[in-house]
C-alpha atoms as a PDB file:
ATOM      1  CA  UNK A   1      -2.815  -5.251  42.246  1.00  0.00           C
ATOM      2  CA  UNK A   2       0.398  -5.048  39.682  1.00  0.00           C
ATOM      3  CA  UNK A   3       1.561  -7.183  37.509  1.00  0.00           C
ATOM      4  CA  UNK A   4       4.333  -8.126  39.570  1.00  0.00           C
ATOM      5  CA  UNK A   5       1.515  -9.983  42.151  1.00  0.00           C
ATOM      6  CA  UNK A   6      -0.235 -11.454  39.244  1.00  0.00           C
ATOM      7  CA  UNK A   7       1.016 -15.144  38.567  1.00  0.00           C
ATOM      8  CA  UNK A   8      -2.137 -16.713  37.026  1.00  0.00           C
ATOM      9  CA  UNK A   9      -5.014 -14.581  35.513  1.00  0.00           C
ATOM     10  CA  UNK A  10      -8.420 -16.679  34.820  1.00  0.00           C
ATOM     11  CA  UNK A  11      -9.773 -15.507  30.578  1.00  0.00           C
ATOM     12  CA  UNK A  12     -13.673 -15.716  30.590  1.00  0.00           C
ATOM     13  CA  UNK A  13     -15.194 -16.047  27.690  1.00  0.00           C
ATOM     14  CA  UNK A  14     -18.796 -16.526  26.294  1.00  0.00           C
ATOM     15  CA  UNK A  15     -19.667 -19.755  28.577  1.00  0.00           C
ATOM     16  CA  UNK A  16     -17.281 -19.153  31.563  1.00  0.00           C
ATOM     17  CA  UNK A  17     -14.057 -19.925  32.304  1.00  0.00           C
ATOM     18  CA  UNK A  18     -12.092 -20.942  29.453  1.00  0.00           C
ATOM     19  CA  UNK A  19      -8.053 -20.404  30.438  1.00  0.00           C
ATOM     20  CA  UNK A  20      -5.612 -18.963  32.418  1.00  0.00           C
ATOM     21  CA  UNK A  21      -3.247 -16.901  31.337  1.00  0.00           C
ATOM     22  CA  UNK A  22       0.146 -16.273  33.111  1.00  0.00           C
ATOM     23  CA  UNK A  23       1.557 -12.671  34.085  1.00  0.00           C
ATOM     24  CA  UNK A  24       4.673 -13.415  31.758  1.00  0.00           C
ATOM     25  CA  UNK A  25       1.499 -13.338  28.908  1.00  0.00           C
ATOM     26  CA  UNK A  26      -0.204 -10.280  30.674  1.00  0.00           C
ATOM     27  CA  UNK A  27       3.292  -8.221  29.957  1.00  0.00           C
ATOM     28  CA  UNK A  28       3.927  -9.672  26.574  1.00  0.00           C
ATOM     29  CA  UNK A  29       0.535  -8.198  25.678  1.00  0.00           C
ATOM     30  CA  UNK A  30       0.714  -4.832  27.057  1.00  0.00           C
ATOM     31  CA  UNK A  31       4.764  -4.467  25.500  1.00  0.00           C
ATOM     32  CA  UNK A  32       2.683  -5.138  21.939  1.00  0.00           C
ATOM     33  CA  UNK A  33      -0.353  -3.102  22.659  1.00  0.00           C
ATOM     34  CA  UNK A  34       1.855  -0.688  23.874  1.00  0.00           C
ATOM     35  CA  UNK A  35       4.261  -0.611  20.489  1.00  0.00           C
ATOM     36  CA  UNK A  36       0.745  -0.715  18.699  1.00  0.00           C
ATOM     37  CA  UNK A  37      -0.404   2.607  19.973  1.00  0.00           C
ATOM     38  CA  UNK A  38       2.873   4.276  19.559  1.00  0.00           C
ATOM     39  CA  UNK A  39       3.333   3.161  15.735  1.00  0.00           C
ATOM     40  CA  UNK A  40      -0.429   4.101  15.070  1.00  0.00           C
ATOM     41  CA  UNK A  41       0.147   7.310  16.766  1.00  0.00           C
ATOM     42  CA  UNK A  42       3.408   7.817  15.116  1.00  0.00           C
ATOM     43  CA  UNK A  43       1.449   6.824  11.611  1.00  0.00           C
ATOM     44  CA  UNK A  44      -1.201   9.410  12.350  1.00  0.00           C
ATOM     45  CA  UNK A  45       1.222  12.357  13.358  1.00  0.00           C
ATOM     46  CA  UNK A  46       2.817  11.138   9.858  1.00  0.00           C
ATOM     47  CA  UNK A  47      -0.305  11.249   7.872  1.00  0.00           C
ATOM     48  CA  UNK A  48      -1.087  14.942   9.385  1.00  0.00           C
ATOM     49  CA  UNK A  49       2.278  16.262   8.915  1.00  0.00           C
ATOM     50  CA  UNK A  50       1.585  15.098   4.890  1.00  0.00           C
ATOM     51  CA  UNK A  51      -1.748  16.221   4.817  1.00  0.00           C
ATOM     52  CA  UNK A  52       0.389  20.104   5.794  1.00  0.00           C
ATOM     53  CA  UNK A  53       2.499  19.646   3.491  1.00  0.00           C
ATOM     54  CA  UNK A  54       0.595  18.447   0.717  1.00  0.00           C
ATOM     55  CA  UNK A  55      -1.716  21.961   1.713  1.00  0.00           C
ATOM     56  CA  UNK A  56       1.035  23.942   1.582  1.00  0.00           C
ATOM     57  CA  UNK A  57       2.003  22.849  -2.378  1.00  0.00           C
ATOM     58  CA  UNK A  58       0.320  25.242  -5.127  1.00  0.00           C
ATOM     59  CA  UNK A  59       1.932  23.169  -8.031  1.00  0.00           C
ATOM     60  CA  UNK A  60      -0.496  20.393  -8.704  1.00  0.00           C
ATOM     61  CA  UNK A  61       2.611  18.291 -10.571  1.00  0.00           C
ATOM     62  CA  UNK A  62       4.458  18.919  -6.776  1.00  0.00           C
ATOM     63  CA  UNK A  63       1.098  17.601  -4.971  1.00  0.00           C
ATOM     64  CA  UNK A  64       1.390  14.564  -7.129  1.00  0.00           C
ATOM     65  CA  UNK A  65       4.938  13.638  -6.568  1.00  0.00           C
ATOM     66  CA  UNK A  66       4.669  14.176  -2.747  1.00  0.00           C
ATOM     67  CA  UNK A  67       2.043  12.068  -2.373  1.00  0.00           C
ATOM     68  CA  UNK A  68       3.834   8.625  -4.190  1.00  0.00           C
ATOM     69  CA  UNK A  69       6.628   9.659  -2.182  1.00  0.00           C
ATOM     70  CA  UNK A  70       5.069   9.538   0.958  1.00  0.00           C
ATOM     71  CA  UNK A  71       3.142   6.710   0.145  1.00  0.00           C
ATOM     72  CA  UNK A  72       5.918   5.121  -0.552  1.00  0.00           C
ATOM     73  CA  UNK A  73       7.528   6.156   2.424  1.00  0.00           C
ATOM     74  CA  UNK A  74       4.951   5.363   5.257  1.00  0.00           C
ATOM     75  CA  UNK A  75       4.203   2.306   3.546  1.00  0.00           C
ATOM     76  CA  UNK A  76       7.902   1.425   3.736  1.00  0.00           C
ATOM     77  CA  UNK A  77       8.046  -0.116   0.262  1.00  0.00           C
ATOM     78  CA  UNK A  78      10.376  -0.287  -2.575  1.00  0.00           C
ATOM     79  CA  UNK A  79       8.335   1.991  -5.071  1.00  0.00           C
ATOM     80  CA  UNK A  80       5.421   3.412  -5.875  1.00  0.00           C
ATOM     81  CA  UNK A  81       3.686   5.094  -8.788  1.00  0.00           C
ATOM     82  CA  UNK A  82       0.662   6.700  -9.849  1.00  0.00           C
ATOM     83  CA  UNK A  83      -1.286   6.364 -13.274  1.00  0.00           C
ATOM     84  CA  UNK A  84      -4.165   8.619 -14.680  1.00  0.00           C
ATOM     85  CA  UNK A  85      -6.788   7.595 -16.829  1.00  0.00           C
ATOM     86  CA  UNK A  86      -5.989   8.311 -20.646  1.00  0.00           C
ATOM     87  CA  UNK A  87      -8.578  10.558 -22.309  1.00  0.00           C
ATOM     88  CA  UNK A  88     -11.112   8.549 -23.553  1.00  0.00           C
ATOM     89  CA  UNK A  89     -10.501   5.587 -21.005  1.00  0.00           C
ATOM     90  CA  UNK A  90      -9.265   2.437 -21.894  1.00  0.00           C
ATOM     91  CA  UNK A  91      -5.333   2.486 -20.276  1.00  0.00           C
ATOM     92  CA  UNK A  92      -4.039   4.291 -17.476  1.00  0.00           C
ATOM     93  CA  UNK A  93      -0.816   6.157 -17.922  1.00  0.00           C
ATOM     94  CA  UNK A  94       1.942   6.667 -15.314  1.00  0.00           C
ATOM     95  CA  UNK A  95       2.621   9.764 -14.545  1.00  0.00           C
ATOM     96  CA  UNK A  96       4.878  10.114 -10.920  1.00  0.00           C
ATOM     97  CA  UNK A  97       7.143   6.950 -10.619  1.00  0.00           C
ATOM     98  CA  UNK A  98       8.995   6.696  -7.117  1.00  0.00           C
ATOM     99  CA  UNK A  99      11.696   3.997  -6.390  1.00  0.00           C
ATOM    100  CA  UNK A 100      15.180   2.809  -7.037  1.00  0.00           C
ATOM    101  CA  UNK A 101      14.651   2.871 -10.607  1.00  0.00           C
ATOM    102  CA  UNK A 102      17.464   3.816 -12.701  1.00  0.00           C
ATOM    103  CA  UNK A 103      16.825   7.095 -15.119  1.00  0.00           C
ATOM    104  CA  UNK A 104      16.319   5.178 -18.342  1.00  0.00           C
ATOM    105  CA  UNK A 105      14.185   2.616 -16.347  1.00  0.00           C
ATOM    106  CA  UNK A 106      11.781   5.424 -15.021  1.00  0.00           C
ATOM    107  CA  UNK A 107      11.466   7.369 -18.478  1.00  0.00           C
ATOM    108  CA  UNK A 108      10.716   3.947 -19.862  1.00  0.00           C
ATOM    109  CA  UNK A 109       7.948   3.494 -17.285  1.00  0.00           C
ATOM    110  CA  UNK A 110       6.292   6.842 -17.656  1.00  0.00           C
ATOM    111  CA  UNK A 111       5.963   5.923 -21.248  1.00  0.00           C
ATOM    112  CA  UNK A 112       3.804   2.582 -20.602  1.00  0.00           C
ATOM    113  CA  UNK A 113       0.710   2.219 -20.752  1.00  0.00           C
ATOM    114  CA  UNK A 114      -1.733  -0.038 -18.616  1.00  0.00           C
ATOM    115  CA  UNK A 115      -4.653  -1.709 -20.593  1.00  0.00           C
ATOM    116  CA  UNK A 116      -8.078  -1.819 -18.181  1.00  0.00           C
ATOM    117  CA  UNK A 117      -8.422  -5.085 -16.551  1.00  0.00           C
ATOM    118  CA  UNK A 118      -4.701  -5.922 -16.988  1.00  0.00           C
ATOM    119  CA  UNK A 119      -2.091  -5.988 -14.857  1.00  0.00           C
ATOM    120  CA  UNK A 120      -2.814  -5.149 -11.094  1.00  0.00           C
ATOM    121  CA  UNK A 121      -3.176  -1.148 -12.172  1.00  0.00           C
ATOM    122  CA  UNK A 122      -5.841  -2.512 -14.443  1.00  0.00           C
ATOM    123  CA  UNK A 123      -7.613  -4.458 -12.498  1.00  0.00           C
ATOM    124  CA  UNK A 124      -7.686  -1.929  -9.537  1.00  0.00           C
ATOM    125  CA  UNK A 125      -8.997   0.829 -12.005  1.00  0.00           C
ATOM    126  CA  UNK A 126     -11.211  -1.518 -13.592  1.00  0.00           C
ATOM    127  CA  UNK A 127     -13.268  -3.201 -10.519  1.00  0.00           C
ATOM    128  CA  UNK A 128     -12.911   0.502  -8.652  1.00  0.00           C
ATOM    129  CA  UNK A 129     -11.331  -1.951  -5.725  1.00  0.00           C
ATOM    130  CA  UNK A 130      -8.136  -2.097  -4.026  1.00  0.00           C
ATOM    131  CA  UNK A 131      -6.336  -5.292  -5.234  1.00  0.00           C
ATOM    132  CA  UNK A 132      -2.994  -6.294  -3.563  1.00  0.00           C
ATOM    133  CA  UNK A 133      -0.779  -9.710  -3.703  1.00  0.00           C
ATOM    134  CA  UNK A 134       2.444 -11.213  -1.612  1.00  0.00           C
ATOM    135  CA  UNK A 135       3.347 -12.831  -5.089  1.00  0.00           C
ATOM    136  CA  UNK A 136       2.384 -10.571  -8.420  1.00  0.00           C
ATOM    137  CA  UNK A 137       3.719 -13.144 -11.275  1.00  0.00           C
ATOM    138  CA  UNK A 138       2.230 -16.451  -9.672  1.00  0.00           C
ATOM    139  CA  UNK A 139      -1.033 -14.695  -8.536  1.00  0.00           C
ATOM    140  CA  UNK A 140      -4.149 -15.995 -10.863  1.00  0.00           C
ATOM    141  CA  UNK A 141      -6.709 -12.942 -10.165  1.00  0.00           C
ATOM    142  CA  UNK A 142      -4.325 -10.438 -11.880  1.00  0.00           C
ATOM    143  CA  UNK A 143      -4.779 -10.916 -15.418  1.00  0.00           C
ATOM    144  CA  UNK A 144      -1.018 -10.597 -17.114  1.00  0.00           C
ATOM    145  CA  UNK A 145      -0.965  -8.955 -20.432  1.00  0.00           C
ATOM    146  CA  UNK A 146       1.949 -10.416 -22.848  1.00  0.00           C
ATOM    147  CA  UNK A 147       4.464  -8.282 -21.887  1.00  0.00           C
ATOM    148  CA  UNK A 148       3.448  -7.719 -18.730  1.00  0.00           C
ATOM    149  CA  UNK A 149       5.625 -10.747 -16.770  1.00  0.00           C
ATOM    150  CA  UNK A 150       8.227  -9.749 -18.273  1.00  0.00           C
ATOM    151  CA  UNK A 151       7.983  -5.932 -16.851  1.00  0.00           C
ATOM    152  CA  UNK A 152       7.707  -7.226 -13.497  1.00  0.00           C
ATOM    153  CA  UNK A 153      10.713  -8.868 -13.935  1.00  0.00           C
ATOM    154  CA  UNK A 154      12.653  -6.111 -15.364  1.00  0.00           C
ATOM    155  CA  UNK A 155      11.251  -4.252 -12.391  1.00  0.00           C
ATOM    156  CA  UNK A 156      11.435  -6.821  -9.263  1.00  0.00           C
ATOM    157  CA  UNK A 157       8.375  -6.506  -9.119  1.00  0.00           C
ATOM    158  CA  UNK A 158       7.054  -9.339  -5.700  1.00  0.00           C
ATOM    159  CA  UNK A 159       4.389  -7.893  -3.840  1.00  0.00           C
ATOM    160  CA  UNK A 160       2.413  -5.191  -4.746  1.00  0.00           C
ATOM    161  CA  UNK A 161      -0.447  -3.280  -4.261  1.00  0.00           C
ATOM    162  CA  UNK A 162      -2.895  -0.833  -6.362  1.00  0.00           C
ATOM    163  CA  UNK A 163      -5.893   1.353  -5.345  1.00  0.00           C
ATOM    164  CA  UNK A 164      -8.226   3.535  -7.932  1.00  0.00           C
ATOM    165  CA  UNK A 165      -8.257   7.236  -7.146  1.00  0.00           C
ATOM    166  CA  UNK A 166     -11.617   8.804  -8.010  1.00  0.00           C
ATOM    167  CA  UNK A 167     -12.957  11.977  -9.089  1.00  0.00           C
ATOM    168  CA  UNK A 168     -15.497  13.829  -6.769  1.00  0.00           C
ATOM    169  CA  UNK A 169     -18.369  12.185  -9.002  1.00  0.00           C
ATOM    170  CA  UNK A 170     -16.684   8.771  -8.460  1.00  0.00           C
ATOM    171  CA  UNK A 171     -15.660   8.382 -11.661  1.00  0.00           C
ATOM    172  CA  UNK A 172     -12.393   6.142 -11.277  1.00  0.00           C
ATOM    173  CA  UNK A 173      -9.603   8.842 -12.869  1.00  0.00           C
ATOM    174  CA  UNK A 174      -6.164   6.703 -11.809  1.00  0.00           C
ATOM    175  CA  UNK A 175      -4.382   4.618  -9.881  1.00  0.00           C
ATOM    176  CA  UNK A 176      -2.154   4.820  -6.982  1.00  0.00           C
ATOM    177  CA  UNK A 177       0.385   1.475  -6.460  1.00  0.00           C
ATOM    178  CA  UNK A 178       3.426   0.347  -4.372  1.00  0.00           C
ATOM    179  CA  UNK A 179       5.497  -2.372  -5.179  1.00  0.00           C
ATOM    180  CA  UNK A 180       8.003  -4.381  -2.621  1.00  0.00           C
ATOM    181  CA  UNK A 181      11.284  -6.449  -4.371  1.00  0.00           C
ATOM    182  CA  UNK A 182      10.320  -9.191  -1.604  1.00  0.00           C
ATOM    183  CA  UNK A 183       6.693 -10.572  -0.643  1.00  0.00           C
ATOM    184  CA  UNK A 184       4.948  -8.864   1.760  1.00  0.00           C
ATOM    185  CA  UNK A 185       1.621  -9.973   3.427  1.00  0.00           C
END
């Protein structure tokens, strides 16, 4: 039988019948299952072709920038950055800064430095967690240094993201973040 001699499908569930569900929904579902599998298999023939790449680099300042840039790239956002622990502990500093930033504007942020527990960074690096928000000013789990509203600002800064990179021990060594100039779920 194709879908073309299917006008009413019965939907069992747990305890029986519980629906019917028309052909019109049967080809709706497989047109989105079927853009599903091509963007995950598109996503995966991305992440190999980085993972090549990335292999193929021998300067370890080169591995660093192609990976924010492809981050930012497959995750289709408007910037991304990665921090490093300071020696000692205590901040993280940025060290590759992707995005439409101006020159001045990305010197300025590779000379910042992100306090443990503050600021998304922070927090991420802190807790060892990914954290991530739609709305980074008006979210109340990321704790906002002084300065720190008025960065995101400067930065249109919306939604954002931020996951810890760890050593092969586990210690937590940096951060690796994206930021989007418009929420994003």
């Amino acid at each position: 039988m194709t879908s073309r001699h299917i006008r009413h499908l019965p939907v069992l569930g747990p305890d029986g019948l519980c629906g019917i569900v028309s052909s019109g929904d049967v080809l709706a579902f497989r047109a989105y299952y079927s853009l599903a599998l091509a963007r995950r298999a598109e996503t995966e023939r991305t992440l190999r072709d980085i993972t090549a790449r990335i292999a193929a680099l021998r300067d370890p300042d080169e591995v660093l920038e192609r990976v924010v840039e492809d981050a930012k790239r497959l995750l289709d956002t408007d910037g991304a950055h990665l921090t490093r622990m300071a020696p000692g502990g205590g901040y993280l500093i940025p060290v590759v800064v992707a995005g439409g930033a101006d020159a001045a504007t990305h010197d300025w942020l590779l000379g910042m430095q992100f306090p443990l527990g503050g600021g998304i960074n922070g927090l991420a690096a802190q807790d060892g967690v990914p954290v991530w928000t739609s709305d980074y000013l008006a979210d109340p789990r990321i704790p906002h240094e002084p300065d720190d509203q008025g960065v995101a600002r400067k930065m249109g800064l919306v939604g954002m993201a931020a996951a810890p990179l760890r050593a092969p021990g586990g210690d937590v060594i940096g951060t690796l973040a994206i930021s989007t100039a418009q929420p994003r779920a």
